[in-house]
N, C-alpha and C. Protein backbone atom coordinates (compact mmCIF):
# COMPACT_ATOMS: atom_id res chain seq x y z
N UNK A 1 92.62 70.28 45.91
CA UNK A 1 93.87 69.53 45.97
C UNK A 1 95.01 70.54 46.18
N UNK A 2 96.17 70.05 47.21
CA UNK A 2 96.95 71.00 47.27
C UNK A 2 97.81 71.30 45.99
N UNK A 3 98.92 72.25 46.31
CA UNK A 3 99.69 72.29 44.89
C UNK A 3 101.00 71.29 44.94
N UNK A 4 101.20 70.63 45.96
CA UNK A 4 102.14 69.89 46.33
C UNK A 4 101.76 68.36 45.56
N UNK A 5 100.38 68.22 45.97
CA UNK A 5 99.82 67.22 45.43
C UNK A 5 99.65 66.95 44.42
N UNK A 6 98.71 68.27 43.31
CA UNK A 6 98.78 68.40 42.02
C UNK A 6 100.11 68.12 40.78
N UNK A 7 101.18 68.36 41.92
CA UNK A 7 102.47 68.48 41.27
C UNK A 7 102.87 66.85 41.07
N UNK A 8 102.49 66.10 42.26
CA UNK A 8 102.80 64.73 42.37
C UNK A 8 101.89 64.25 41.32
N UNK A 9 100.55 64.66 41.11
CA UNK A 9 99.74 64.02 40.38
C UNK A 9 100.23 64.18 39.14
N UNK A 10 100.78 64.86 38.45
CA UNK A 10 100.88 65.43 37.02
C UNK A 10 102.07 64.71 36.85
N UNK A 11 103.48 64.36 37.69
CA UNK A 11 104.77 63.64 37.67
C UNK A 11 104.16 62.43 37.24
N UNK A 12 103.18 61.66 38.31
CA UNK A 12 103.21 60.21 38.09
C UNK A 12 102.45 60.09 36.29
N UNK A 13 101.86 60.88 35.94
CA UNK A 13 100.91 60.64 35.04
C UNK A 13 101.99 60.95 33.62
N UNK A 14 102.84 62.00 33.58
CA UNK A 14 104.11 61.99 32.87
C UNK A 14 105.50 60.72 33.16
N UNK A 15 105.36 60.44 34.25
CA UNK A 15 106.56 59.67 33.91
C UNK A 15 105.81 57.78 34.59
N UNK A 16 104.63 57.15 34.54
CA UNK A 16 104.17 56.44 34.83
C UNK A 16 105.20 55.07 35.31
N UNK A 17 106.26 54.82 33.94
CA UNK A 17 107.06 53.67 34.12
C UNK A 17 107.98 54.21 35.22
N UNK A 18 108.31 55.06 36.00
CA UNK A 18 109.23 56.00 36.66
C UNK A 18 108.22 55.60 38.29
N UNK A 19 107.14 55.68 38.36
CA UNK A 19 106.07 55.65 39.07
C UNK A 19 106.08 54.23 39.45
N UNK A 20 105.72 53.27 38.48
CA UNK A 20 105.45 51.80 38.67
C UNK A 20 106.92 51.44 39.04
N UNK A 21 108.02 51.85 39.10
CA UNK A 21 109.02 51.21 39.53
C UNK A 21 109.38 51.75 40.86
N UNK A 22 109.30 53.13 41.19
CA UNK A 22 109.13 52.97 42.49
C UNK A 22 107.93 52.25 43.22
N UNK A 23 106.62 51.64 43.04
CA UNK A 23 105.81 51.30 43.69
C UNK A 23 106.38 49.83 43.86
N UNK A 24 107.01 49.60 42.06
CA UNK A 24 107.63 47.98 42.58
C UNK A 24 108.20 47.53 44.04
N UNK A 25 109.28 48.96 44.48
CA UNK A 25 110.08 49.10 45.21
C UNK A 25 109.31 48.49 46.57
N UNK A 26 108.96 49.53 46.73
CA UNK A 26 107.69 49.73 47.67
C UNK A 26 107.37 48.43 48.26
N UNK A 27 106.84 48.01 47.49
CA UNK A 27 106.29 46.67 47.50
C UNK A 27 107.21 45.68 47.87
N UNK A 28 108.19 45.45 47.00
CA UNK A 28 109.25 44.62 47.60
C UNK A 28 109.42 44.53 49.15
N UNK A 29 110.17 45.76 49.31
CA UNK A 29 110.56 46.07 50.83
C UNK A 29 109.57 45.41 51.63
N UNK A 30 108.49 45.76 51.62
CA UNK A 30 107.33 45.74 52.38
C UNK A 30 107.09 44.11 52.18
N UNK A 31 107.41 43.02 51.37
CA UNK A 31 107.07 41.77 51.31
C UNK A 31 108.20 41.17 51.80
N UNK A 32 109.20 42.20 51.94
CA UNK A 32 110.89 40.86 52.50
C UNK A 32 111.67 40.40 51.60
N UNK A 33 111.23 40.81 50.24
CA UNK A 33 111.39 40.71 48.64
C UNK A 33 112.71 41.30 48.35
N UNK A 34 112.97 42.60 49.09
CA UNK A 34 113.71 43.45 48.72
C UNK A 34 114.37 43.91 50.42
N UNK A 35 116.03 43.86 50.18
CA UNK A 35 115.94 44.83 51.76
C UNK A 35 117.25 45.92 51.74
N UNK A 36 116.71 46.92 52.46
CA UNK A 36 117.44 48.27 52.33
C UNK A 36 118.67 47.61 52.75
N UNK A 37 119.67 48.24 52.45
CA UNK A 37 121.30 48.41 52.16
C UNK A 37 121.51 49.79 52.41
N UNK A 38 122.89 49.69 53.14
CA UNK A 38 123.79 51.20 53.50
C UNK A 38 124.01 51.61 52.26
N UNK A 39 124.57 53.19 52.29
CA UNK A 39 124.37 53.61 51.34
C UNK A 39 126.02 53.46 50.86
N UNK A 40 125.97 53.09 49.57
CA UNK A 40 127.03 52.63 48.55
C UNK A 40 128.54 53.46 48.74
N UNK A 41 127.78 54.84 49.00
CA UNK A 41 129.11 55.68 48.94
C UNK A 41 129.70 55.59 50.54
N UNK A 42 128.63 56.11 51.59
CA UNK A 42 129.13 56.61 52.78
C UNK A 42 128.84 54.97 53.59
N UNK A 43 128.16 54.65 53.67
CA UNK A 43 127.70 53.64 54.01
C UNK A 43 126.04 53.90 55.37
N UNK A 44 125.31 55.20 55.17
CA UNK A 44 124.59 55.26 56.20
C UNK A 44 123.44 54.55 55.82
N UNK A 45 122.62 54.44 57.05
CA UNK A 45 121.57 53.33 56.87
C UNK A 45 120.04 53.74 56.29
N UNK A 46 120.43 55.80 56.24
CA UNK A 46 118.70 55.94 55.93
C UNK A 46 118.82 56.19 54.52
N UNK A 47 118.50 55.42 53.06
CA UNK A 47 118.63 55.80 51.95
C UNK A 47 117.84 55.53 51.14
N UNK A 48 117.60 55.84 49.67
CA UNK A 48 116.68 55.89 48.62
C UNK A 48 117.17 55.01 48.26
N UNK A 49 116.36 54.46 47.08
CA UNK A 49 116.52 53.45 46.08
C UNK A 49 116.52 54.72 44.88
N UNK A 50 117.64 54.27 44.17
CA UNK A 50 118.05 55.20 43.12
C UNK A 50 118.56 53.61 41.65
N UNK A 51 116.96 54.20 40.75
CA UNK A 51 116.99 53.40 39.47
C UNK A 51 118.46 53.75 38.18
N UNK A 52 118.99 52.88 38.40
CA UNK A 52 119.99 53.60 36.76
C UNK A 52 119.26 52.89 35.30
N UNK A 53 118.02 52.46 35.92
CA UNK A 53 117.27 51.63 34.54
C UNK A 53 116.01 51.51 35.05
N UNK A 54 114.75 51.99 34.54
CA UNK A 54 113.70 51.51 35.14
C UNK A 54 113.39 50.60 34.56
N UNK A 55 113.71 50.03 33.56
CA UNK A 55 112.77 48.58 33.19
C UNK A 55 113.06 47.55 33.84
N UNK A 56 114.64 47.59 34.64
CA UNK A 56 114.36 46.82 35.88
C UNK A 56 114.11 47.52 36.95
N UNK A 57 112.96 47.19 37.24
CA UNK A 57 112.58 47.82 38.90
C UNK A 57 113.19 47.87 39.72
N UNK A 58 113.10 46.38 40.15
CA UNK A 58 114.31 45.91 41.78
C UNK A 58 115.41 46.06 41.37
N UNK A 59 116.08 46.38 40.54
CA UNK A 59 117.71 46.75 40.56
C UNK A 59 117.85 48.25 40.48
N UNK A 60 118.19 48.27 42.46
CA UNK A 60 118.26 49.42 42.55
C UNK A 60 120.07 49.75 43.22
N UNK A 61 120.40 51.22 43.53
CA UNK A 61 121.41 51.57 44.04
C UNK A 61 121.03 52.12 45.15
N UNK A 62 121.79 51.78 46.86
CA UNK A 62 120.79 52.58 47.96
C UNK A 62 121.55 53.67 48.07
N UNK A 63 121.50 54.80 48.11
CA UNK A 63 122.39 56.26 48.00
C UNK A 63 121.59 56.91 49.63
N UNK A 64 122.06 57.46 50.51
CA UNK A 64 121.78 58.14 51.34
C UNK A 64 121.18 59.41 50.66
N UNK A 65 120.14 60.27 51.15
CA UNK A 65 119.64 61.58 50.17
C UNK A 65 120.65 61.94 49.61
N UNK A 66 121.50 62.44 50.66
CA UNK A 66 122.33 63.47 49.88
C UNK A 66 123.86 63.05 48.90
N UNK A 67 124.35 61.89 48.73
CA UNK A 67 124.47 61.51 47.78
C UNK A 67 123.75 60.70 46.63
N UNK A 68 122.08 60.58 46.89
CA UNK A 68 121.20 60.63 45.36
C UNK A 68 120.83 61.86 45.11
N UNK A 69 121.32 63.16 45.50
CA UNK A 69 121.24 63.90 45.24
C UNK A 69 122.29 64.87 44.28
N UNK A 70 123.31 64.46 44.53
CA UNK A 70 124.38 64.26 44.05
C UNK A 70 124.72 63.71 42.98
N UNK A 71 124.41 62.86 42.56
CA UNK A 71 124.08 61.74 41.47
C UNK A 71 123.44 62.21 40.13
N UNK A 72 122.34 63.04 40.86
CA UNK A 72 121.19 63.37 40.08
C UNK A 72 121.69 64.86 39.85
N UNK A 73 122.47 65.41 40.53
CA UNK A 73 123.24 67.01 40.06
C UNK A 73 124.02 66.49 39.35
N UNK A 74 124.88 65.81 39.64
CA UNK A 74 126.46 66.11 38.95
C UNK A 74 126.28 64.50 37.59
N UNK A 75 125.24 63.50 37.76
CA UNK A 75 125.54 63.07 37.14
C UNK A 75 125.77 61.49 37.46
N UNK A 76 125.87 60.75 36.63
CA UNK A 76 126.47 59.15 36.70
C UNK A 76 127.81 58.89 37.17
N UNK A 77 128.66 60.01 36.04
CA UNK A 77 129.76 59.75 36.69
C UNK A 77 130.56 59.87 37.84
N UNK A 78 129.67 60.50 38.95
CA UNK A 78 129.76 60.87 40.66
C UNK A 78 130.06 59.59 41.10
N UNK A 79 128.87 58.94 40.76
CA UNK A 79 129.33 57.80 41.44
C UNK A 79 128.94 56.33 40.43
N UNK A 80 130.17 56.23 40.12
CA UNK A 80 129.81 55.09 38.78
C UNK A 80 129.41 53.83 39.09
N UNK A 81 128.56 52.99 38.44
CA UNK A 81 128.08 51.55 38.44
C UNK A 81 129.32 50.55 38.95
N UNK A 82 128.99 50.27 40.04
CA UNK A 82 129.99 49.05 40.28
C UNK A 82 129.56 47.78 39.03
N UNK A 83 130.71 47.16 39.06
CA UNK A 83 130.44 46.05 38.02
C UNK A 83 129.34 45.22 38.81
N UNK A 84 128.64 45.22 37.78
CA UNK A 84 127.74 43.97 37.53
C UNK A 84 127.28 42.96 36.88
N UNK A 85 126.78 41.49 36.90
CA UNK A 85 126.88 40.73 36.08
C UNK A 85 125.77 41.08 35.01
N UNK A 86 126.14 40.72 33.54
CA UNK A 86 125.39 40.83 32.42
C UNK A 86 124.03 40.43 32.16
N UNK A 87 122.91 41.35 32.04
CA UNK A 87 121.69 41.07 32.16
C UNK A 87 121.54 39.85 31.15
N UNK A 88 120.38 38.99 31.59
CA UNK A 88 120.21 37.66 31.13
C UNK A 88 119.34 38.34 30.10
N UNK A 89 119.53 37.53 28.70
CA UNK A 89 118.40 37.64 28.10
C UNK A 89 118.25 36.50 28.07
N UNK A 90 116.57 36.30 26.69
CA UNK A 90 115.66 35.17 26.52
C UNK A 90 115.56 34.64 25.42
């Protein structure tokens, strides 16, 4: 196995719920479930899905790399949560 691979293998197995929510992703997209969005800050069209919660999966933020990169250096407060409505509870 490469070491690139090994490295992926050992991430998903440490951060699993981190794992299953990107696959949620994944999945979405791929069913019509879910559909990519410009990215929040700049507005370009090639971007990540960036979790500010994994226990919800599909609520994602689409960040172009290099501002989820950004995000993930400097922080939340780069680019703060637009308001959103109050998660439902049960």
């Amino acid at each position: 196995m490469s070491e690139k691979k090994a490295l992926q293998s050992r991430w998903r197995r440490a951060n699993l719920h981190k794992y299953d929510a990107h696959r949620a992703v994944a999945a979405a997209i791929g069913s019509g479930k879910l559909e990519r969005q410009g990215c929040e800050v700049c507005g370009a069209l090639r971007v990540d899905a960036h979790h500010d919660h994994y226990d919800e999966p599909l609520n994602v933020r689409w960040l172009c790399r290099r501002h989820h990169i950004q995000l993930h250096f400097y922080g939340e407060d780069m680019f703060p949560l637009q308001s959103r409505p109050p998660k439902e509870t049960e």
